[in-house]
Every structure is written in C-alpha cells, then in structure tokens.
Protein backbone atom coordinates (compact mmCIF):
# COMPACT_ATOMS: atom_id res chain seq x y z
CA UNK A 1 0.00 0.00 0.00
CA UNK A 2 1.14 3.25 -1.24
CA UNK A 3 2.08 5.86 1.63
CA UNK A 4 -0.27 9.54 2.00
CA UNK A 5 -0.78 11.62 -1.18
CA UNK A 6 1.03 14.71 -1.13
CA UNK A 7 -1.53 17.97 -1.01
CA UNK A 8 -0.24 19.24 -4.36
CA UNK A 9 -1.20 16.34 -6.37
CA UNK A 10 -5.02 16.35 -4.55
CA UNK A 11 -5.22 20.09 -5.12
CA UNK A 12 -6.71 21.18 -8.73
CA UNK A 13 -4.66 24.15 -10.05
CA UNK A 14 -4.80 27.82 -9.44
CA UNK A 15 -5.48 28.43 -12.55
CA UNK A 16 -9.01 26.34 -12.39
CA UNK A 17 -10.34 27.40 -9.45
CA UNK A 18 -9.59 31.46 -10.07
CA UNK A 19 -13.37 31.19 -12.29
CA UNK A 20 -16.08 31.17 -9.81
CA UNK A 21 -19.86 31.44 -11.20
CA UNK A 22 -22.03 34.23 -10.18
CA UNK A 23 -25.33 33.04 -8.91
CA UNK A 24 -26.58 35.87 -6.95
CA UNK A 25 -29.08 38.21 -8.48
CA UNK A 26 -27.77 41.14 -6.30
CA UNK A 27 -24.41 40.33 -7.97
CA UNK A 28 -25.94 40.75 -11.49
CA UNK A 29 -27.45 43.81 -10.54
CA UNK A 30 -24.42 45.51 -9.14
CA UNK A 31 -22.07 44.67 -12.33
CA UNK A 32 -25.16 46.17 -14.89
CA UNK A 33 -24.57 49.48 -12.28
CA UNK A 34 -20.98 49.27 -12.98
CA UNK A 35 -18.82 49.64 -16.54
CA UNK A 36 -19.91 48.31 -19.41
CA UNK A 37 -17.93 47.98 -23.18
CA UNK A 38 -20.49 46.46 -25.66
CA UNK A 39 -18.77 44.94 -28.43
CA UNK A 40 -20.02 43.18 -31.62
CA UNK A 41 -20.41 39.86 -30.34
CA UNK A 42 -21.75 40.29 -26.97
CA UNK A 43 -22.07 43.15 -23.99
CA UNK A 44 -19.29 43.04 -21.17
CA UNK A 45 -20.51 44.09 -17.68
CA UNK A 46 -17.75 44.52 -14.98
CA UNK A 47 -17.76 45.23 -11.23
CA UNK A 48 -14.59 45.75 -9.17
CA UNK A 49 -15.35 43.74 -5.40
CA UNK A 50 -14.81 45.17 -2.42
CA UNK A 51 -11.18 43.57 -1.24
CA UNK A 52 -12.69 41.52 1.88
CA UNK A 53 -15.02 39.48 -0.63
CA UNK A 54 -13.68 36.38 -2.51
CA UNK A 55 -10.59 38.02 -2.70
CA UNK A 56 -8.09 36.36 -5.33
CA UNK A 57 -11.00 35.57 -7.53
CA UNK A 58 -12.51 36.17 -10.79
CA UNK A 59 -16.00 35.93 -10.62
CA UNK A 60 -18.12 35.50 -14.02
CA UNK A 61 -21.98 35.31 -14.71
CA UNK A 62 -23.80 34.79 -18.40
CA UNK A 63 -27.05 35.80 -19.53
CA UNK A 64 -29.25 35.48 -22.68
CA UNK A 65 -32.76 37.54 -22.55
CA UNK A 66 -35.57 36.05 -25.42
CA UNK A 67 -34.42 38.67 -27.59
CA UNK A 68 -31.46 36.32 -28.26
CA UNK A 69 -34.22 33.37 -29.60
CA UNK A 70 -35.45 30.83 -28.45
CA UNK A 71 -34.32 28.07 -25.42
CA UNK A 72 -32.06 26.68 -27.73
CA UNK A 73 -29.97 29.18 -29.26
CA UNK A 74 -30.17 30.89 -26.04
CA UNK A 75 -28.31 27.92 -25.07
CA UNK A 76 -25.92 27.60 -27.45
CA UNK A 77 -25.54 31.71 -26.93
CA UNK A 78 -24.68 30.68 -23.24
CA UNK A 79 -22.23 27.55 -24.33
CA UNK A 80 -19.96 29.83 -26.16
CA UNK A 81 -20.00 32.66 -23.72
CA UNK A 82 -18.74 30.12 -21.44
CA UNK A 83 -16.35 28.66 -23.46
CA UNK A 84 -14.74 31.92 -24.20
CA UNK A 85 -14.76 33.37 -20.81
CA UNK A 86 -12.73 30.02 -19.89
CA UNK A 87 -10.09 30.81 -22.55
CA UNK A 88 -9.78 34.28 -21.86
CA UNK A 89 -10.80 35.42 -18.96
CA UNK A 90 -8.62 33.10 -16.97
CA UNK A 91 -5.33 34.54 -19.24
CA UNK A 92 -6.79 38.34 -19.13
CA UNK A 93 -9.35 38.62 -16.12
CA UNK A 94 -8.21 40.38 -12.92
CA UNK A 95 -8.50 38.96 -9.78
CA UNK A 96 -11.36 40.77 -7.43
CA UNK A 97 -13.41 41.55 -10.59
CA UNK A 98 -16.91 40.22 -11.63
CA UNK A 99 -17.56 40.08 -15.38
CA UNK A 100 -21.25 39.36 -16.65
CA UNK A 101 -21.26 38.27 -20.36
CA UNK A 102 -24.94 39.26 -22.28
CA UNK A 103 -25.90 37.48 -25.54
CA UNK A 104 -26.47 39.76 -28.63
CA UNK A 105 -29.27 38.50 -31.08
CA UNK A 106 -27.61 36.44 -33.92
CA UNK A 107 -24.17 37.78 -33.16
CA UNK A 108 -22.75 35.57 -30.30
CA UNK A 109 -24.42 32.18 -31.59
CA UNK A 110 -23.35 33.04 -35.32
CA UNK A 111 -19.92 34.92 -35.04
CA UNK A 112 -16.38 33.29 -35.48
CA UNK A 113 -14.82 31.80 -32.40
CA UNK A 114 -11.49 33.88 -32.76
CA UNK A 115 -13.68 37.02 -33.40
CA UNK A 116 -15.41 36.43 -29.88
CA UNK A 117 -11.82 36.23 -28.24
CA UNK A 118 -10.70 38.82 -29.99
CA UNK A 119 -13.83 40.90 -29.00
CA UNK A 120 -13.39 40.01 -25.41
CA UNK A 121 -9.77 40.78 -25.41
CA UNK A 122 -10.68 44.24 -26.68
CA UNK A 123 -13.60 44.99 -24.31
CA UNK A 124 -11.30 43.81 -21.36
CA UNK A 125 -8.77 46.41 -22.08
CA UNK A 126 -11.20 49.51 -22.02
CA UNK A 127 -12.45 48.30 -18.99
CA UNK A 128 -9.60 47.74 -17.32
CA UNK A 129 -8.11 50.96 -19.15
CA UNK A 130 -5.53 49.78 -21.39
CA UNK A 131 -3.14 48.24 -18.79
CA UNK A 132 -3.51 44.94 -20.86
C-alpha cells in the first residue's frame, strides 16, 4: 500500500479554481450598475469587489434575454460565452473583478470563435483601461 498523497497532487490548479460562477441576483445587478464595453459579439458588464469578498478571484456570470431566440440558441448563446470566458478570462481577467457576459441576437451564436476572443480581449482592455 502506497504511503499519504502529497496535497499538491489532490489540489486542482490555481489556474481552475480562479473562475467562480455568479449566482446571486444582487451580484448581477451591481455589475449592470458598474462599466460596461459592448462589443459586436456580446455586452461586457464589470464590477470591481470590495477587497474583503472572494478576494483572489474572478468571478463570471452569463445571460441570454428572449431577444437572443429561443431556449435553444439561447443555449448555445450561453455555451460559447462560457467557453470563451474560460479561454480568456482566466489569461486576461483580474482577480477581485466580476464580469457578466450578455448574448447579442444572432451575433454571439453566429460569429467566429477567434472574433469572440478577440472581442473580449478588446472589451477587457477599455475596462480595465488599457493596462492589458
């Protein structure tokens, strides 16, 4: 029988647990009150915490209104967002930060991949003031 497991081989990496999923109405309510950069593919909502709340994270919420289409391509809206905000919020995000990503009607269900990055890369930077 093999001896204990050290903690670094239980513990997932930083890198995966810096995403956390907003939930919280409230929290969706205070990012739409806070900056905003709408780009082509989708609208970027950010709010900077307060440093004594999940400090060290980046918290991220999606949404899709019925503007967007139906339950399916709200869906598929939604799948993307996610997917994107995993490859690059996680490179470009800043710690203490919640992002909200908002579907656009035909553009974030329809619109290339790299364009969405791109996009998100962009909006990011005017948020954050071009420190990126």
């Amino acid at each position: 029988m093999a001896g204990p497991v050290p903690d670094a081989a239980i513990a997932p990496p930083a890198v995966l647990s810096c995403l956390t999923t907003l939930s919280k109405r409230a929290d969706f309510l205070r990012a739409a009150r806070a900056r905003r950069q709408a780009v082509k593919g989708f609208i970027l909502q950010a709010y900077r915490r307060d440093a004594d709340e999940a400090p060290g994270q980046i918290r991220i919420g999606y949404t899709c209104s019925k503007k967007v289409g139906n339950a399916v391509a709200r869906n598929r809206a939604k799948r993307r967002l996610r997917a994107l905000a995993h490859q690059v919020l996680r490179q470009y995000g800043q710690p203490g930060w919640d992002y909200v990503l908002i579907g656009r009607s035909g553009e974030t269900a329809q619109r290339p991949f790299t364009d969405l990055e791109n996009d998100l890369r962009y909006a990011l930077r005017k948020i954050h003031g071009g420190a990126q």
